[in-house]
Protein backbone atom coordinates (compact mmCIF):
# COMPACT_ATOMS: atom_id res chain seq x y z
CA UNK A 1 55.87 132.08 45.06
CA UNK A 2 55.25 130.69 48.97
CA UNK A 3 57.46 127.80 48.26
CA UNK A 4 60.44 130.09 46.85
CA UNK A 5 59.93 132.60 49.62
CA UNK A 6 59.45 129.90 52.31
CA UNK A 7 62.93 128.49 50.54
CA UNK A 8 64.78 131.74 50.99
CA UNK A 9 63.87 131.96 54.28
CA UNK A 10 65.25 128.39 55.13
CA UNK A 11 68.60 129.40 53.57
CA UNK A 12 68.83 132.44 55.05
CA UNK A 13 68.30 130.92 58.61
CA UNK A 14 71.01 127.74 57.74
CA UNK A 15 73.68 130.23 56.87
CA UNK A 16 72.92 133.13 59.74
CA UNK A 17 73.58 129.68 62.18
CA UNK A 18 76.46 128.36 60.15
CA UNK A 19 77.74 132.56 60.89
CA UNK A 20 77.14 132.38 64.14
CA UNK A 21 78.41 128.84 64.61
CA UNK A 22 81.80 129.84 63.30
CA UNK A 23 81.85 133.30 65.29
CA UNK A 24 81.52 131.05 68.28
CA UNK A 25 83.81 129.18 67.63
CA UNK A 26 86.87 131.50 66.45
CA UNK A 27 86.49 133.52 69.79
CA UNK A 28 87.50 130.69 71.35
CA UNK A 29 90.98 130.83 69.83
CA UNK A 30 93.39 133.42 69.94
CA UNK A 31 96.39 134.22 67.28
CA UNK A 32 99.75 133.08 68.67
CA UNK A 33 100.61 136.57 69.02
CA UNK A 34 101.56 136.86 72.78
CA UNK A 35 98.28 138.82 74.26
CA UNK A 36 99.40 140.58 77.77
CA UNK A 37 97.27 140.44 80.72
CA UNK A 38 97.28 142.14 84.30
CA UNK A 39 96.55 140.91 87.75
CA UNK A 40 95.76 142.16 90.62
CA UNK A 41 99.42 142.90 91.95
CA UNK A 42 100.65 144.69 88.83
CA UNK A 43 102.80 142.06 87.41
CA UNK A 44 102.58 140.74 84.03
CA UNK A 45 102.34 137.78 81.91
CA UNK A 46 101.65 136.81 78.48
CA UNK A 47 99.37 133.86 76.85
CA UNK A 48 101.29 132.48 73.84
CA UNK A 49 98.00 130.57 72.41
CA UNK A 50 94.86 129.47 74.13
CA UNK A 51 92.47 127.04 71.77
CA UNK A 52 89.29 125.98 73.01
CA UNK A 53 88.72 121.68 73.13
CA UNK A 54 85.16 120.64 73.26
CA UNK A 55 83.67 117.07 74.09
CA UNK A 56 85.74 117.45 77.29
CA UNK A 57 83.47 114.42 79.01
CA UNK A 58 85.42 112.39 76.84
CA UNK A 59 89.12 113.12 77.69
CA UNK A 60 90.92 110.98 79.78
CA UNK A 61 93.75 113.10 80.24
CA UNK A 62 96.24 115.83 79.03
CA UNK A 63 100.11 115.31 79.30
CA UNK A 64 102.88 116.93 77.47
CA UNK A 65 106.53 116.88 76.68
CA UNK A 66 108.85 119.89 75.64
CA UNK A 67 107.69 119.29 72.15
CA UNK A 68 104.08 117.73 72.57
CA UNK A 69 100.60 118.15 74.00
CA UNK A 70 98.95 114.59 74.49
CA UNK A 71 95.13 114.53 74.58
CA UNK A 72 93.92 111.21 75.20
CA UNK A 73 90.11 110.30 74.64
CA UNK A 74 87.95 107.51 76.68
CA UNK A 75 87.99 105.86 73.16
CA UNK A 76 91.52 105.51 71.69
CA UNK A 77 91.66 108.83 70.48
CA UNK A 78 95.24 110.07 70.39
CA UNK A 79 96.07 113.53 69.33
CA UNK A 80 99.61 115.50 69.48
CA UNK A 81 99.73 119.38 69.41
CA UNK A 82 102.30 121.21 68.92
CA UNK A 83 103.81 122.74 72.20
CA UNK A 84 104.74 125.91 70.26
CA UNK A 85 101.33 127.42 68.38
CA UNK A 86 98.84 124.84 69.40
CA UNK A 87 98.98 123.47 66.35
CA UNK A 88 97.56 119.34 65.72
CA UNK A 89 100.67 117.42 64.68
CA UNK A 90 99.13 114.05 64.03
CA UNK A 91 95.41 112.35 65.35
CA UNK A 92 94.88 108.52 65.33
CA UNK A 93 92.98 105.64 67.03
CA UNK A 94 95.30 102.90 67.73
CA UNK A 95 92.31 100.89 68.63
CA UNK A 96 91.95 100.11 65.24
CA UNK A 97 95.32 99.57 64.16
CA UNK A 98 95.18 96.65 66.38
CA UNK A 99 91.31 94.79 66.45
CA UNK A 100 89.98 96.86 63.11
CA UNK A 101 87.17 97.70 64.38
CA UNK A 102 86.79 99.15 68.03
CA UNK A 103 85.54 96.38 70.51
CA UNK A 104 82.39 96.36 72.78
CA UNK A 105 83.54 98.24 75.97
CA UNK A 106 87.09 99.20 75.37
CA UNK A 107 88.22 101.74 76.39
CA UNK A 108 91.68 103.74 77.65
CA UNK A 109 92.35 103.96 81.32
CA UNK A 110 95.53 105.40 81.45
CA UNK A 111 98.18 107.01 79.39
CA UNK A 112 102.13 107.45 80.05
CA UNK A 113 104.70 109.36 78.06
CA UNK A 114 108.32 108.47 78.60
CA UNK A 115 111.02 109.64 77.05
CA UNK A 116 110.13 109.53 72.95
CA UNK A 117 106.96 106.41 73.45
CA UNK A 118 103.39 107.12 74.55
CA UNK A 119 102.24 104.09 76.56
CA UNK A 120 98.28 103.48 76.12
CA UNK A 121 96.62 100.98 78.48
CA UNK A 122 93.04 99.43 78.12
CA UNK A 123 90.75 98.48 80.56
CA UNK A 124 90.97 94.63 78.95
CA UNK A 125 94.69 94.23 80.26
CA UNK A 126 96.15 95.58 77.05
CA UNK A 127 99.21 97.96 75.96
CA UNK A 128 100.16 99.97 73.24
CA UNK A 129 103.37 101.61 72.40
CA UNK A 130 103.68 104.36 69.88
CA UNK A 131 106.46 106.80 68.59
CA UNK A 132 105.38 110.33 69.58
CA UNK A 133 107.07 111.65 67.22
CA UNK A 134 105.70 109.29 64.18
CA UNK A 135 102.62 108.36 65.41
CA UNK A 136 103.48 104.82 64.61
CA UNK A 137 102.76 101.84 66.38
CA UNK A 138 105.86 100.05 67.61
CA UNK A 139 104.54 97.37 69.51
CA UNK A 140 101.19 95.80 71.00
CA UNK A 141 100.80 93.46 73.86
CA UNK A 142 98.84 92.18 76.70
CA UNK A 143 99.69 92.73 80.83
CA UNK A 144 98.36 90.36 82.94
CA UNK A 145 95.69 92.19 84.56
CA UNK A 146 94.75 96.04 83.72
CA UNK A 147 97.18 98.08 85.39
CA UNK A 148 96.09 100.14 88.41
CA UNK A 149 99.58 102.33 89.38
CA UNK A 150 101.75 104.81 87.55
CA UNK A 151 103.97 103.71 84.85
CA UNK A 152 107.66 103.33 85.98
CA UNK A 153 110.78 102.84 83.64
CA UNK A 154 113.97 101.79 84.75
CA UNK A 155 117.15 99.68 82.97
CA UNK A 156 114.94 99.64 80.16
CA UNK A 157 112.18 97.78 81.98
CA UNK A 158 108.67 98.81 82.05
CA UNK A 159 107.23 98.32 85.64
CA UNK A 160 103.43 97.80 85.98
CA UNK A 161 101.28 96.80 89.28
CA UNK A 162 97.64 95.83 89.79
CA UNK A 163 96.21 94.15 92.23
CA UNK A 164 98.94 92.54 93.72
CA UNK A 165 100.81 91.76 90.78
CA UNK A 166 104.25 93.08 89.75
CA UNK A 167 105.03 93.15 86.20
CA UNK A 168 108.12 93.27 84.42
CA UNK A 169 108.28 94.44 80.52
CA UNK A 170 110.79 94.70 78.23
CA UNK A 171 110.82 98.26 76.86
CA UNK A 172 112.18 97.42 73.36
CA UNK A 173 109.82 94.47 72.12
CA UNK A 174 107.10 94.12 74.95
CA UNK A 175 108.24 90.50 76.10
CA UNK A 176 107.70 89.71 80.09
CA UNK A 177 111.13 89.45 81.94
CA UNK A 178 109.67 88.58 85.21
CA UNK A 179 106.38 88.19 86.67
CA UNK A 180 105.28 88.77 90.72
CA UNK A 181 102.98 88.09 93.42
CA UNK A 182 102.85 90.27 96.02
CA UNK A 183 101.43 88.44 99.46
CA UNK A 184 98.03 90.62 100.66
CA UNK A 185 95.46 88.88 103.07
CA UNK A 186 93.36 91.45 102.13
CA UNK A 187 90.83 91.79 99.41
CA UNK A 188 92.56 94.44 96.54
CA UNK A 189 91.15 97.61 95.50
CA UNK A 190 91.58 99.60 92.27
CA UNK A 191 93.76 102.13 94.28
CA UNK A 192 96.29 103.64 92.62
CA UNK A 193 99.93 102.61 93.48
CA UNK A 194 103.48 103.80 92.34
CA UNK A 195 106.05 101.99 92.09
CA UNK A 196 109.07 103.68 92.86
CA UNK A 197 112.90 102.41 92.21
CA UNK A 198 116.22 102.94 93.05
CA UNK A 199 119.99 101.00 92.56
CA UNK A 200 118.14 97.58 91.09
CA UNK A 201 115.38 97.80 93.99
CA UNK A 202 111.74 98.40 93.01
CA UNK A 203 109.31 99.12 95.99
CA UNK A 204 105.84 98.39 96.10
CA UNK A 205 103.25 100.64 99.31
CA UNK A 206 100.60 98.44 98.34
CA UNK A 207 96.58 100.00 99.12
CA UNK A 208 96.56 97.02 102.32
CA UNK A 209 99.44 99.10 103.81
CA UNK A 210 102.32 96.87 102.79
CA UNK A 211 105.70 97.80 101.36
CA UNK A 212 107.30 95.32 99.24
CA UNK A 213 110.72 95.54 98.08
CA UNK A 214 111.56 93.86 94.86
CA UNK A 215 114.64 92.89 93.27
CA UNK A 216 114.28 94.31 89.62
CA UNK A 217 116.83 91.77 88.19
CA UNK A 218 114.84 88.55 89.13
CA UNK A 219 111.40 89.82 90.52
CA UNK A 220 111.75 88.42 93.84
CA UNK A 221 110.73 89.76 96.98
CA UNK A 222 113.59 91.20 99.30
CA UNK A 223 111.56 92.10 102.34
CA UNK A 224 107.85 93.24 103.10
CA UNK A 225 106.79 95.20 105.92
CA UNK A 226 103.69 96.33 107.60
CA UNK A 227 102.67 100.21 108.05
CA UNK A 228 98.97 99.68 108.68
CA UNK A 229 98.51 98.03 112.22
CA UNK A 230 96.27 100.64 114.19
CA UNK A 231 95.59 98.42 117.23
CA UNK A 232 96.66 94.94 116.29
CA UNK A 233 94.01 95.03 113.29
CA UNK A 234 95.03 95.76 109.24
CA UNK A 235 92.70 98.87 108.21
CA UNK A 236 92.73 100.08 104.52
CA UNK A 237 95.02 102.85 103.87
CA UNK A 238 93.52 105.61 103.79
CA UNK A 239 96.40 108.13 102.50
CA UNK A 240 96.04 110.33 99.38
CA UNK A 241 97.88 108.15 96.89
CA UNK A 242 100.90 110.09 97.70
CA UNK A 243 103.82 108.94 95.57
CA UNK A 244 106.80 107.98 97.58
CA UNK A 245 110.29 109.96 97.07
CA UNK A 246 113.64 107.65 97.58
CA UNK A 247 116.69 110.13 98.65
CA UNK A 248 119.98 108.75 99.15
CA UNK A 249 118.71 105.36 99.86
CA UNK A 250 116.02 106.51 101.75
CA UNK A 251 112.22 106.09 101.22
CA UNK A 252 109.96 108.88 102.06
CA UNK A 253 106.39 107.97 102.39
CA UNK A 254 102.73 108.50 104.39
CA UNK A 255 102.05 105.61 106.01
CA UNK A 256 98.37 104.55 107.44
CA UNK A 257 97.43 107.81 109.45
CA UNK A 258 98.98 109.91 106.65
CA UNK A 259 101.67 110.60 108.76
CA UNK A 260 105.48 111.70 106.91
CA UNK A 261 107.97 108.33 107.47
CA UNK A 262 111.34 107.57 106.26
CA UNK A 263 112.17 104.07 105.71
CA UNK A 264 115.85 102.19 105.27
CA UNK A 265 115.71 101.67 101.52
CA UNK A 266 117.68 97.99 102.27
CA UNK A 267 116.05 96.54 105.45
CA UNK A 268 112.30 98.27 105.34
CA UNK A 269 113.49 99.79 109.24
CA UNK A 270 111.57 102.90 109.75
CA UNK A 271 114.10 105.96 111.07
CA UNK A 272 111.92 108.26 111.75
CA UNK A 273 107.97 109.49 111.38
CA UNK A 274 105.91 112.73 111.74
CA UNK A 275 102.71 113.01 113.11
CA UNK A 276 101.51 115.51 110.91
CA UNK A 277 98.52 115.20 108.31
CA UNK A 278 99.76 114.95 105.24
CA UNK A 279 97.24 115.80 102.39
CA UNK A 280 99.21 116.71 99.44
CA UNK A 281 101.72 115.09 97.62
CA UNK A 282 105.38 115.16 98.96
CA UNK A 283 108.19 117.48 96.90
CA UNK A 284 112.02 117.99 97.48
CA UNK A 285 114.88 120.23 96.94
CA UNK A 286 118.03 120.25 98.78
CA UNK A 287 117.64 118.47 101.56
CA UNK A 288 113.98 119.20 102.29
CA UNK A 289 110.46 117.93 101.91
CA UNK A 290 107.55 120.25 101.19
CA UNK A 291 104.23 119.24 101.75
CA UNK A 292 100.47 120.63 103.19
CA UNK A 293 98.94 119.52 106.29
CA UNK A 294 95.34 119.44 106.96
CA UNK A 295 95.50 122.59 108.72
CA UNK A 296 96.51 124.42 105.33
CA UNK A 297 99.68 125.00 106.46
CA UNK A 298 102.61 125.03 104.10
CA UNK A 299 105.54 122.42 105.55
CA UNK A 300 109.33 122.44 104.79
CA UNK A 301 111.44 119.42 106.83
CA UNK A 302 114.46 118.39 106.76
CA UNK A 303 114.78 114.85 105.41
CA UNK A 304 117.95 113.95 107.66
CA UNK A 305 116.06 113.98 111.25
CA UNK A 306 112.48 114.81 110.57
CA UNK A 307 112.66 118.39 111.93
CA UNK A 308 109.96 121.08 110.50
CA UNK A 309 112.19 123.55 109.19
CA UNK A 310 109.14 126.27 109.12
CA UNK A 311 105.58 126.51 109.26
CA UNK A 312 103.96 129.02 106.64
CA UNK A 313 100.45 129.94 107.39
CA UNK A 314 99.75 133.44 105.47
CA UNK A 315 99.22 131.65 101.83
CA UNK A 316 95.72 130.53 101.35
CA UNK A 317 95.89 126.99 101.02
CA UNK A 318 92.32 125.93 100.99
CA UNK A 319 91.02 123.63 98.23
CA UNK A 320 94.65 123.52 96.65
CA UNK A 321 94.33 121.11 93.57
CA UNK A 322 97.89 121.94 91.94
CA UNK A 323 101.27 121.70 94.00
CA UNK A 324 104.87 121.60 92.36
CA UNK A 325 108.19 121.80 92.18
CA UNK A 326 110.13 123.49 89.67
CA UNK A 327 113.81 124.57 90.39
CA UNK A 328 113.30 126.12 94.01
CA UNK A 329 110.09 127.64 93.23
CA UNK A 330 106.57 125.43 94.35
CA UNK A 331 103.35 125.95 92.16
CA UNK A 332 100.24 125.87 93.81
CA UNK A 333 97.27 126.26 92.31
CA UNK A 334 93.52 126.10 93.35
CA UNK A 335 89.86 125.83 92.61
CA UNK A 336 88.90 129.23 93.36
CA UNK A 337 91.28 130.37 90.47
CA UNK A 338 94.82 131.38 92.28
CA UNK A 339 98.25 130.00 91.02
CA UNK A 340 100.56 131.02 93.86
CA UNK A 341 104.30 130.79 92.87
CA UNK A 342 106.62 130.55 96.19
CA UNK A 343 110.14 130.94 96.59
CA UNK A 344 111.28 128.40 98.98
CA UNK A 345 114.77 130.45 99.58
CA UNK A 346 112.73 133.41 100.47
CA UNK A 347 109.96 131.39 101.66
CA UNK A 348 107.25 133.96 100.20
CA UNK A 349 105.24 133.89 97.30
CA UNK A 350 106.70 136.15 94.80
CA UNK A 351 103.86 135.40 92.16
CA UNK A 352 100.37 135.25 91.84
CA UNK A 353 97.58 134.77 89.35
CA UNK A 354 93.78 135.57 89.57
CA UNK A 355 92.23 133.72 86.49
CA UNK A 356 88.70 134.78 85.73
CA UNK A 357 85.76 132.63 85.36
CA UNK A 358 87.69 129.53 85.21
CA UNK A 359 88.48 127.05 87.35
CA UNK A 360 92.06 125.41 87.43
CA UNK A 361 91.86 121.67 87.02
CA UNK A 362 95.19 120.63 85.91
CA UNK A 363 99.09 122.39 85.48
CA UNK A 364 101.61 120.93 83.25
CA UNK A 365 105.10 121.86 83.42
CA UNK A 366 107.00 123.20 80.77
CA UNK A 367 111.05 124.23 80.46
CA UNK A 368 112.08 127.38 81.48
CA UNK A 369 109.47 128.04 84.25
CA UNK A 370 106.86 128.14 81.84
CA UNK A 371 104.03 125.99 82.32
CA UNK A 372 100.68 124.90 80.93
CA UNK A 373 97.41 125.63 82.27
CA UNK A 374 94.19 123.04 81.78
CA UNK A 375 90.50 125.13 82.41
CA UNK A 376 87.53 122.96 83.25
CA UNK A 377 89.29 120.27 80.95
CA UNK A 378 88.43 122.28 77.90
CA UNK A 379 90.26 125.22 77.40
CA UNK A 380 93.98 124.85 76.96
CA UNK A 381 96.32 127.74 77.72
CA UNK A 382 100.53 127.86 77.05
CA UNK A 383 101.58 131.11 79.48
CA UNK A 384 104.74 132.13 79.06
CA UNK A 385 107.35 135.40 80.05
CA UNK A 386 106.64 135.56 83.90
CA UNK A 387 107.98 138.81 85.32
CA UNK A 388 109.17 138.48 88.83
């Protein structure tokens, strides 16, 4: 009789944990019924699904397309969800599809998605290309060293730098077209580095302060030019990674002190610079440049001349994490739970969110002005029908 009892008690506590296991879980995901919430200024929105992703430690990142969420695991882990109800299209470790079984200390670094092909690279110089809409493998290769900079397509060529090298891929069957040095008399650093490309020119603002310009045809160097003497000496750059914007042949950049410089796209001559602090990245519309200075202040300035346009100081700017363009409105987001949308025509913010008890790591954007909200790289949000 003790050992029956003693047994229904041990059942009954398995399935009261299974209960409560599943309880947790399902209020952690909503219907994709569009719930409404309120904010503090009385305007509206509406959260088409939310779903809950644990394990978060081991995401890499989060991208999406207008079809697609991408999560991307530390270990290979690829999984597509549906942009529309959150649900999972398709999960696979392409890892395996390639070495069988996974191999002591690989892992992904980075992940790209261009156009309809998710680019996956390893930290053992290695890259895979898969259909997102398949999940298929289309082809496997091998860079020459793991890449450190942002991905960058152009006449069907796959760009890739790290550490000094410029790589040139063919987009259709992996084969290298052309292969770089870039000169440095300075030891490398992991630093990341985009590449940035315009009429058959790539350029290069490598981490030791030099721009390279590289014809994308052959892979040779055009010219190089220094941006990081600070009294006769080379110092490390110590800018935020900003990635560079080419207008109208043009190159916009931050150069050593994090200062705004434009740069003749052809000859590397500098036209003009501002001695303001950048510390976000740099946006355009129209003729203009939008960026955040250390003071927290909001910048628009005319790319022509390097005039600040205006100076906006009444938005609270401090520990800003998110900043965007989409169409003429900017998207800035913090840690303390604010998404600020500003109208750059009417340079105030017509919108703002207070999010609750979560912190906002990472915004995606979406068509339409809708856009996708990361919290604390678990909890995955599509909000939709702004009112404004």
């Amino acid at each position: 009789m003790v050992i029956k009892y003693n047994t229904a008690i041990f059942i009954f506590i398995k399935y009261f944990i299974l209960i409560v296991i599943i309880l947790m879980f399902s209020s952690c995901t909503t219907s994709n019924k569009h719930n409404k919430y309120y904010y503090f200024n009385n305007y509206s929105y509406s959260i088409k699904w939310k779903k809950f992703y644990s394990n978060s430690k081991n995401i890499l990142d989060i991208i999406n397309n207008d079809k697609y969420i991408i999560i991307a695991k530390y270990n290979g882990l690829i999984q597509i969800i549906d942009i529309n109800c959150g649900r999972k299209i398709w999960s696979k470790n392409f890892f395996h599809c390639v070495h069988y079984k996974l191999l002591n200390n690989l892992k992904l670094i980075k992940i790209f998605l261009i156009k309809n092909n998710i680019y996956l690279f390893t930290n053992q110089a290695e890259i895979y290309t898969i259909n997102v809409d398949l999940g298929v493998l289309i082809w496997y290769t091998n860079t020459v060293m793991p890449i450190t900079s942002k991905l960058l397509l152009i006449n069907h060529l796959l760009i890739i730098y790290s550490n000094n090298i410029l790589q040139a891929i063919n987009e259709n069957d992996g084969t290298t077209k052309w292969i770089t040095s870039i000169y440095s008399n300075m030891v490398s650093s992991n630093n990341i580095i985009t590449p940035v490309a315009f009429f058959g020119i790539v350029v290069v603002f490598n981490n030791n302060g030099i721009i390279s310009a590289i014809s994308l045809d052959q892979g040779n160097i055009i010219w190089q030019r220094y941006v990081a003497i600070t009294k006769n000496k080379l110092t490390n750059m110590i800018c935020n990674q900003v990635e560079p914007l080419i207008i109208n042949n043009t190159i916009y950049s931050i150069n050593i002190n994090n200062h705004l410089m434009a740069l003749d796209l052809y000859s590397g001559k500098i036209l003009w610079l501002i001695k303001i602090y950048v510390i976000s990245n740099l946006l355009y519309y129209n003729n203009h440049i939008y960026c955040i200075d250390d003071q927290y202040n909001l910048i628009s300035i005319n790319i022509l001349n390097g005039n600040i346009i205006w100076l906006q100081k009444k938005i609270n700017l401090h520990n800003t994490t998110i900043f965007l363009m989409c169409k003429y409105y900017l998207i800035i987001g913090n840690s303390r739970d604010f998404i600020y949308i500003f109208d750059i025509l009417k340079n105030s913010v017509v919108y703002c969110i207070k999010i609750k008890n979560f912190n906002i790591n990472k915004i995606l954007l979406l068509k339409k002005n809708n856009f996708l909200i990361l919290f604390n790289n678990q909890i995955i949000s599509i909000v939709t029908n702004f009112k404004y």
